[in-house]
C-alpha atoms as a PDB file:
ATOM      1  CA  UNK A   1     164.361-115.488  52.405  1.00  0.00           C
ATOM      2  CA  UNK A   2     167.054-116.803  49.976  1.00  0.00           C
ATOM      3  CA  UNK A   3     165.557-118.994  47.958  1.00  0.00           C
ATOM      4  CA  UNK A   4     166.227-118.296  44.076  1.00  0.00           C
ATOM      5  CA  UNK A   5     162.512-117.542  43.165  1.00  0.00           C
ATOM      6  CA  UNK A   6     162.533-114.755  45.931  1.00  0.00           C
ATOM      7  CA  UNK A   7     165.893-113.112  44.900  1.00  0.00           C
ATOM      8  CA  UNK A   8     164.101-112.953  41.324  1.00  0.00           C
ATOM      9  CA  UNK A   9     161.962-111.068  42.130  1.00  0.00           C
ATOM     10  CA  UNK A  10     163.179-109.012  44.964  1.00  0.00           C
ATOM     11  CA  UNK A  11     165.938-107.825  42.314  1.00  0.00           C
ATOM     12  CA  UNK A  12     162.728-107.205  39.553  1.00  0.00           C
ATOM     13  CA  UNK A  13     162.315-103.468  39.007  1.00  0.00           C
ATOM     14  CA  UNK A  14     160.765-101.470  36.540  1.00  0.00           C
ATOM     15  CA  UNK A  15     163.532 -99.829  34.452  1.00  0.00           C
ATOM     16  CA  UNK A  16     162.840 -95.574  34.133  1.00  0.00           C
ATOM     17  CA  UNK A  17     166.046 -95.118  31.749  1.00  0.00           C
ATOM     18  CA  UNK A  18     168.021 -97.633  29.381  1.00  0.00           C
ATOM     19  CA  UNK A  19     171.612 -97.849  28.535  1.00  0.00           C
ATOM     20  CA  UNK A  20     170.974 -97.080  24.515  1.00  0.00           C
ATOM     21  CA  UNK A  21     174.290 -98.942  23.847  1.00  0.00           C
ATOM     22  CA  UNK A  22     173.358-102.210  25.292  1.00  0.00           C
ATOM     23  CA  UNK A  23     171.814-104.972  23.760  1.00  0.00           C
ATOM     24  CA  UNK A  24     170.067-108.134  24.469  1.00  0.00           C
ATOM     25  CA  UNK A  25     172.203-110.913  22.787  1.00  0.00           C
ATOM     26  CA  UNK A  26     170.731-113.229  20.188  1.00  0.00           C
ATOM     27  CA  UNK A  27     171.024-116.129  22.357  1.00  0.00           C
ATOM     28  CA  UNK A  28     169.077-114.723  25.255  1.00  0.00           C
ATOM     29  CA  UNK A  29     166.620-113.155  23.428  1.00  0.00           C
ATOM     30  CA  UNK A  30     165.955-116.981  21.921  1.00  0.00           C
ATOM     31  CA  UNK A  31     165.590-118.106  25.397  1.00  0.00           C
ATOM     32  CA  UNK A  32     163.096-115.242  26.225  1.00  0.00           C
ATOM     33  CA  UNK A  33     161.006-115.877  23.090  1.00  0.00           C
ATOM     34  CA  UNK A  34     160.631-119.560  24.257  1.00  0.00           C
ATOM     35  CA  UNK A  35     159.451-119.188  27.523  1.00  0.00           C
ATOM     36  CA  UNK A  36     157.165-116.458  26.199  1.00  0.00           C
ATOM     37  CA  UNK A  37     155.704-119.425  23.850  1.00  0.00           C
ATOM     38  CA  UNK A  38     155.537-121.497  26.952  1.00  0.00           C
ATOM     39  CA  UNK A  39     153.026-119.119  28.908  1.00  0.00           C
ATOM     40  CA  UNK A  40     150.540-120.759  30.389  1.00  0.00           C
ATOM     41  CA  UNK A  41     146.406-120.007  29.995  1.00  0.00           C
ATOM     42  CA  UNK A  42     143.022-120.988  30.262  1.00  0.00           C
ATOM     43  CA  UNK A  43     141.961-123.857  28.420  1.00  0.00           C
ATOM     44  CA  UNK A  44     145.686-123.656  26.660  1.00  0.00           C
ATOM     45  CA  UNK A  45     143.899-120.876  24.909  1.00  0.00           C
ATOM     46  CA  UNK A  46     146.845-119.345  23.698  1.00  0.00           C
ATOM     47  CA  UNK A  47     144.836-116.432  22.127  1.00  0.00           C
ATOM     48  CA  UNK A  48     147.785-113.869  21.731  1.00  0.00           C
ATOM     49  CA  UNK A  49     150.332-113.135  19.037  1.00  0.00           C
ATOM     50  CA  UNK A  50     153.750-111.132  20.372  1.00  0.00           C
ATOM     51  CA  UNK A  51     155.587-108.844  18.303  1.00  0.00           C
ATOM     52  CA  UNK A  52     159.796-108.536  19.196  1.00  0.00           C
ATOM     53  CA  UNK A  53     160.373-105.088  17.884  1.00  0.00           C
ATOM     54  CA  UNK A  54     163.866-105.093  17.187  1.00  0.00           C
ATOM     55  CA  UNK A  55     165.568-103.663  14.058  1.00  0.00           C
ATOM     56  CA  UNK A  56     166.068 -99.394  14.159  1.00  0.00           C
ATOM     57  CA  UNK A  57     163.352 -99.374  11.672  1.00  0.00           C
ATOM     58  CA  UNK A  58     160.309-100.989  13.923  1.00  0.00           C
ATOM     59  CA  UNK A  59     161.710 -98.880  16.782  1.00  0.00           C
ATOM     60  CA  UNK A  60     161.490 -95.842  14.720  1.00  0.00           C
ATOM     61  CA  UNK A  61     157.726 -97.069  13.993  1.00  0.00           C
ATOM     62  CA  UNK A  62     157.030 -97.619  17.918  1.00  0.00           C
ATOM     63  CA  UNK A  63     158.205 -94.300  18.367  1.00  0.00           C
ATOM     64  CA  UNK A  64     155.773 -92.760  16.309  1.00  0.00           C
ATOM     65  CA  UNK A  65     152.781 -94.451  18.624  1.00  0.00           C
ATOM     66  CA  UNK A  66     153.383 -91.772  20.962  1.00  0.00           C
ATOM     67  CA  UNK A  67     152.371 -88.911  18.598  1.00  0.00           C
ATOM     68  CA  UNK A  68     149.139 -87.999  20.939  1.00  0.00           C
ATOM     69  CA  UNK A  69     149.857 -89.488  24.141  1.00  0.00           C
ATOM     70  CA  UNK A  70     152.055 -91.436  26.958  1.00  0.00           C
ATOM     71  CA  UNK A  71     154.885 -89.561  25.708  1.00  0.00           C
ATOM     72  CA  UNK A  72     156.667 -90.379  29.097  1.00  0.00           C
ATOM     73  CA  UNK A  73     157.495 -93.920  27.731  1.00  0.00           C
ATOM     74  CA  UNK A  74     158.431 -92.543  24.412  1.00  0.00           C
ATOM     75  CA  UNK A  75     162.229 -92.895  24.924  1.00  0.00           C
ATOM     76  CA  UNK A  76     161.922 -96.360  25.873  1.00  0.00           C
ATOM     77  CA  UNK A  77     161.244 -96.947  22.103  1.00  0.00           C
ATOM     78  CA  UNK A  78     164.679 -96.154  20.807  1.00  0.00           C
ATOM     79  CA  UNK A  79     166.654 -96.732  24.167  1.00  0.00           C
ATOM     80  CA  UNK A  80     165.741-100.450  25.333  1.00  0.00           C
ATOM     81  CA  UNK A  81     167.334-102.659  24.026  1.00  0.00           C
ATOM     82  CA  UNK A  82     164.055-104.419  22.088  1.00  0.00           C
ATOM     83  CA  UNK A  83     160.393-103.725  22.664  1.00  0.00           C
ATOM     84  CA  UNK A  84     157.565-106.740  22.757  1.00  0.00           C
ATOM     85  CA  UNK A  85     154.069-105.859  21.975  1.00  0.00           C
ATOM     86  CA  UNK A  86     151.884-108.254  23.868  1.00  0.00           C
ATOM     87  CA  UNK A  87     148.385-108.663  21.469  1.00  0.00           C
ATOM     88  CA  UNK A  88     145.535-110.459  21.867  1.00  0.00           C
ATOM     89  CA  UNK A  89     142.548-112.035  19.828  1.00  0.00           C
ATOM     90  CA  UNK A  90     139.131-109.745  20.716  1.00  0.00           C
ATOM     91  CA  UNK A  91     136.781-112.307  18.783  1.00  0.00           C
ATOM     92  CA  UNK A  92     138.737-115.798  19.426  1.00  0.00           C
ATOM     93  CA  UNK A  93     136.574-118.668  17.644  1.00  0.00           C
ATOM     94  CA  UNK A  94     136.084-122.143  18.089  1.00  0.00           C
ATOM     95  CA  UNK A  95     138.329-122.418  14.935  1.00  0.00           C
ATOM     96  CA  UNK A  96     141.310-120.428  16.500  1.00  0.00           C
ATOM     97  CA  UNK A  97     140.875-123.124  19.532  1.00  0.00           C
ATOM     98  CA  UNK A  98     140.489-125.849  17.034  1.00  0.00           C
ATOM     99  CA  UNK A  99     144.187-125.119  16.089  1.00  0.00           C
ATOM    100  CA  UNK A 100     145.830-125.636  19.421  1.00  0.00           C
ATOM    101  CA  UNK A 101     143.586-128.690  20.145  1.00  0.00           C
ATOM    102  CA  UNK A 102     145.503-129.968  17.000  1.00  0.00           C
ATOM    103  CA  UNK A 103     148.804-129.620  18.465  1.00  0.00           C
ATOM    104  CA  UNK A 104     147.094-130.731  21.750  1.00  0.00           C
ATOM    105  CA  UNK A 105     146.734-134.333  19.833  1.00  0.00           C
ATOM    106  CA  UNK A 106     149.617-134.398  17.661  1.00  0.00           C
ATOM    107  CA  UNK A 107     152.086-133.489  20.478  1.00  0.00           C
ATOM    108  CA  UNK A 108     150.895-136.672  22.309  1.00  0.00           C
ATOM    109  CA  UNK A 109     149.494-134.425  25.381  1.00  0.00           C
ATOM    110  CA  UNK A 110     146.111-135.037  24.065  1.00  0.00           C
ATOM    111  CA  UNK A 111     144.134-139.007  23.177  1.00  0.00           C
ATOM    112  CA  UNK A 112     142.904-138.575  19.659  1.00  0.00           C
ATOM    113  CA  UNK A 113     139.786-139.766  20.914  1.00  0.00           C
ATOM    114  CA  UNK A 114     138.917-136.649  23.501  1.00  0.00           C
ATOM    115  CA  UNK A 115     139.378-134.411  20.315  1.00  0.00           C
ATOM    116  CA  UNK A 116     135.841-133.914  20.609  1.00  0.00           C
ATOM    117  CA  UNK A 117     135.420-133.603  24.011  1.00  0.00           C
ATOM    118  CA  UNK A 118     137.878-130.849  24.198  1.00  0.00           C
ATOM    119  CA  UNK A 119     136.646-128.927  21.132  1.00  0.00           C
ATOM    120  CA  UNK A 120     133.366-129.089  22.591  1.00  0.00           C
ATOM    121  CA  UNK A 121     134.014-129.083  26.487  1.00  0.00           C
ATOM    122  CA  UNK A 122     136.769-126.464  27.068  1.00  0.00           C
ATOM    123  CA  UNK A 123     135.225-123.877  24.732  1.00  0.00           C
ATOM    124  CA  UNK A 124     132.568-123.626  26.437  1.00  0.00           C
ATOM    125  CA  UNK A 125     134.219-121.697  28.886  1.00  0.00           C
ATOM    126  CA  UNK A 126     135.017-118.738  25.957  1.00  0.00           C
ATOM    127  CA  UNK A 127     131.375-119.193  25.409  1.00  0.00           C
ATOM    128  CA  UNK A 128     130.658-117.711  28.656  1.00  0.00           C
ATOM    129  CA  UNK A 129     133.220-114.702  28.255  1.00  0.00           C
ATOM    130  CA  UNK A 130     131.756-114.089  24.687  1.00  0.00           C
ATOM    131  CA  UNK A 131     128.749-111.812  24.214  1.00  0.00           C
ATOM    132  CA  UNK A 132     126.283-111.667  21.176  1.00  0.00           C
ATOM    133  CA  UNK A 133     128.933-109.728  18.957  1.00  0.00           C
ATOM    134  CA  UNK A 134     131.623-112.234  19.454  1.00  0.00           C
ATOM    135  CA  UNK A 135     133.724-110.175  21.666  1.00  0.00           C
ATOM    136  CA  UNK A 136     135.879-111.831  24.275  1.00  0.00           C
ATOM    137  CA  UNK A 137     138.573-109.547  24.408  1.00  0.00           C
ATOM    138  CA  UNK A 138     138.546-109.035  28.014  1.00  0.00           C
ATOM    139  CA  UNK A 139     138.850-112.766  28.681  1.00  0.00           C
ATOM    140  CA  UNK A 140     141.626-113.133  25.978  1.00  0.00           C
ATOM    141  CA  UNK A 141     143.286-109.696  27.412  1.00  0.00           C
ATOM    142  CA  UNK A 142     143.530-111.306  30.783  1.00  0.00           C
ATOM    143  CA  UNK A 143     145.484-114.701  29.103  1.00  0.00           C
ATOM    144  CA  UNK A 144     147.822-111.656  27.793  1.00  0.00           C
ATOM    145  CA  UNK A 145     148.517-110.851  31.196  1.00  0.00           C
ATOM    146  CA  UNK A 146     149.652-114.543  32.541  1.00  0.00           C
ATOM    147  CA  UNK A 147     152.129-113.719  29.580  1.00  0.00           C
ATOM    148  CA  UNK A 148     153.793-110.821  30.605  1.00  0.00           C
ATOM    149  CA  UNK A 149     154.095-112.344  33.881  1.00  0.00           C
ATOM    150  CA  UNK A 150     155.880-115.102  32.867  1.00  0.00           C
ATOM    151  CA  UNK A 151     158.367-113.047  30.617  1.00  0.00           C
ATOM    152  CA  UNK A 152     158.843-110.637  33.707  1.00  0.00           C
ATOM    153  CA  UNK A 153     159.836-113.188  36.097  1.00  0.00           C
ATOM    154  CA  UNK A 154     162.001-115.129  32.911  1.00  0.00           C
ATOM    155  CA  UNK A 155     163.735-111.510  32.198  1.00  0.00           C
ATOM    156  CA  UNK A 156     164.229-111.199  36.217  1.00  0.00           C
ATOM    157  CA  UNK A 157     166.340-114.272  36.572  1.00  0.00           C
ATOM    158  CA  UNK A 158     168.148-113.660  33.306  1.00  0.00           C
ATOM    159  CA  UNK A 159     169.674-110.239  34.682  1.00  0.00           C
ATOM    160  CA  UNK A 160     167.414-108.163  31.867  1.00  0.00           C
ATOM    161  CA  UNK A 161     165.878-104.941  33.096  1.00  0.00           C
ATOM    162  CA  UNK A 162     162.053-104.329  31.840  1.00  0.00           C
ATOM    163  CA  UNK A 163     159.381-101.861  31.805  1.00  0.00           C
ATOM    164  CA  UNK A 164     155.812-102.975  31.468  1.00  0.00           C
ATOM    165  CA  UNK A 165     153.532-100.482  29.566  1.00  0.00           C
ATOM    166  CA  UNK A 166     150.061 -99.725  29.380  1.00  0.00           C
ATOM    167  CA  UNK A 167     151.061 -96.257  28.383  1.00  0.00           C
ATOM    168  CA  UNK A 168     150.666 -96.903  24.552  1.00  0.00           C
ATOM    169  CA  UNK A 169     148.040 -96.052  22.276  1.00  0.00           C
ATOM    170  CA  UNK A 170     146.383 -98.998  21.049  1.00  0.00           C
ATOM    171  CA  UNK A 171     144.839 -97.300  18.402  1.00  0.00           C
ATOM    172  CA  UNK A 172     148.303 -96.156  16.628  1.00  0.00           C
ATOM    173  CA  UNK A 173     149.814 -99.353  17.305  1.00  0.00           C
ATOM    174  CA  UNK A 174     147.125-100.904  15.271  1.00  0.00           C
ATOM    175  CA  UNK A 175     147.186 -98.425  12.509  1.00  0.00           C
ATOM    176  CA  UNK A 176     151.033 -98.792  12.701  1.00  0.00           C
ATOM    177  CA  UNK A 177     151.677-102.059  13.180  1.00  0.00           C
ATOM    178  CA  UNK A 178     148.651-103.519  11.126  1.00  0.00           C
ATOM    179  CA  UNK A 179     150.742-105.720   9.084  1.00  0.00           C
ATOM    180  CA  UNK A 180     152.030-107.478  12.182  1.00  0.00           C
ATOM    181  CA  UNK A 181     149.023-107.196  14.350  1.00  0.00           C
ATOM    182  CA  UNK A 182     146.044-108.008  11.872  1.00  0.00           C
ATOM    183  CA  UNK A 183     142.754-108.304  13.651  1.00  0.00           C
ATOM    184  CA  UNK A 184     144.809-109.084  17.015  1.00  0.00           C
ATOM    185  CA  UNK A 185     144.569-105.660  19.491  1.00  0.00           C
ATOM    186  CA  UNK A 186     147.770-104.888  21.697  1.00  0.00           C
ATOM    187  CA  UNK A 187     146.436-102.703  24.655  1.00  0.00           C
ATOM    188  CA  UNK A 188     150.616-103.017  26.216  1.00  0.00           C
ATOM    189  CA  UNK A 189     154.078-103.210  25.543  1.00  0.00           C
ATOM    190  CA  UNK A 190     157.193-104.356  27.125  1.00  0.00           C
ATOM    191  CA  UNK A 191     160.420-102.398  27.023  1.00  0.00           C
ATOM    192  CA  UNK A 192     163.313-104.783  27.396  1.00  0.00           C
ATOM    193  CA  UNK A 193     167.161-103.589  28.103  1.00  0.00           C
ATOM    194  CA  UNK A 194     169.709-102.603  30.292  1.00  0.00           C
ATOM    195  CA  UNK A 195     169.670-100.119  32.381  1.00  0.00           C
ATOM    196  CA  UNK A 196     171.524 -96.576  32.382  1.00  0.00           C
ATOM    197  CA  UNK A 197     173.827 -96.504  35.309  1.00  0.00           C
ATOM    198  CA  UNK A 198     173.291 -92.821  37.141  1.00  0.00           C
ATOM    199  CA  UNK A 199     170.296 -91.876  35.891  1.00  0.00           C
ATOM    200  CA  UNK A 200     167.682 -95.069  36.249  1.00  0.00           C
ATOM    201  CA  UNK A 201     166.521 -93.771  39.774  1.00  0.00           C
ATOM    202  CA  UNK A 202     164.192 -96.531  39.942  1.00  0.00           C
ATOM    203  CA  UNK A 203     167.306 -98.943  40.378  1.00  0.00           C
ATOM    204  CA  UNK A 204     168.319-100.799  43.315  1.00  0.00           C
ATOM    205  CA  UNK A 205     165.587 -99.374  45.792  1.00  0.00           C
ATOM    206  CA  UNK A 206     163.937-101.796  48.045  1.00  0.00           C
ATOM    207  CA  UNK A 207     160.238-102.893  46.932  1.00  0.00           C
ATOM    208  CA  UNK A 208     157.454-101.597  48.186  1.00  0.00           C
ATOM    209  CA  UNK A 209     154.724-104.588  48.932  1.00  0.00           C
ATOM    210  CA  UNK A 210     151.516-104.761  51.007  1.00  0.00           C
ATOM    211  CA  UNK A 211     152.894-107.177  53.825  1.00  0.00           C
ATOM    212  CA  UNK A 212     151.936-110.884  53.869  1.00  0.00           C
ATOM    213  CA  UNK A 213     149.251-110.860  56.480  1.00  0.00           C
ATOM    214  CA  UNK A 214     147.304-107.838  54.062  1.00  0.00           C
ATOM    215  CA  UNK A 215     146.999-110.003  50.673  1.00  0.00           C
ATOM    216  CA  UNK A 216     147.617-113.683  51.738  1.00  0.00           C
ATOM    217  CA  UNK A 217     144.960-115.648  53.913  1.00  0.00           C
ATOM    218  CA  UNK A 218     145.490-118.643  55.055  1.00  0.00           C
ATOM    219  CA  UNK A 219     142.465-120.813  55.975  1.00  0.00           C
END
């Protein structure tokens, strides 16, 4: 099939070594952080905050993540080009929706008059992936998720190599990155770059997929 979509993401890998001497340029990486913003989710939730990792110092800070374990994505931290830690909201409250049904009105995508409907209405749905503590991490994990989609596909048509992580410690990225993060948890990371040529042995191969008539049913 040669339709632009498909070459996307027939050319999509996961990157196993980066070229330490590339990087992303500023113009691209804008691009990437828009379409990141533009991620879609449930209810226009939005309950996620992303952190570009960027500068030799933050890198030198990711690094350290992998003091206890996942060390096998350790050398992603100082090799790609940037990393993006993909965080979301555990305990997201009718006041964090309250914000983007703001925007919602004064962007013009919203009537000023279904303010209340949509406060009210739509979070109901977080009210059924919240239990008696609050939590609704899972729910707001899984909008985290449509994110790093997104960016994987954007990065795949902009000729960026990636590797998705959940080989971090969440619990040393929080400690580490607590000034970034706050009360937002990131459970995986991004790594972002160019690939090594000669030793990413994960490059070029042909994918691997269940074939159409195994996942997709027609009816």
């Amino acid at each position: 099939m040669s339709h632009p979509i498909i070459k996307d993401l027939n050319s999509r890998y996961t990157a196993k070594k980066y070229d330490a001497n590339k990087r992303i340029s500023a113009e691209d990486m804008e691009v990437l952080k828009e379409a990141i913003r533009l991620s879609a989710s449930s209810i226009n939730s939005q309950p996620w905050k992303f952190v570009v990792i960027e500068s030799e110092a933050a890198k030198q800070r990711f690094h350290d993540t992998f003091a206890n374990m996942h060390q096998f994505n350790q050398p992603h931290a100082k090799e790609a080009s940037h990393i993006i830690l993909f965080a979301h909201n555990p305990k997201y409250t009718k006041d964090d929706y309250r914000k983007v049904v703001d925007v919602e009105v004064s962007s013009g995508h919203l009537p000023a008059d279904m303010y209340d409907t949509m406060l009210n209405g739509a979070f109901g749905f977080v009210d059924l992936n919240t239990d008696e503590t609050g939590f609704n991490g899972s729910w707001t994990k899984a909008q985290t998720y449509i994110a790093i989609g997104n960016t994987l596909h954007t990065l795949a048509r902009m000729g960026i190599a990636s590797t998705p992580m959940e080989g971090v410690d969440s619990k040393l990225i929080g400690e580490i990155f607590s000034e970034e993060l706050g009360d937002y948890q990131c459970d995986f990371a991004l790594a972002i770059g160019y690939h090594l040529d000669g030793e990413d042995y994960n490059y070029g191969k042909p994918k691997a997929r269940l074939a159409s008539e195994d996942v997709i049913t027609v009816i």
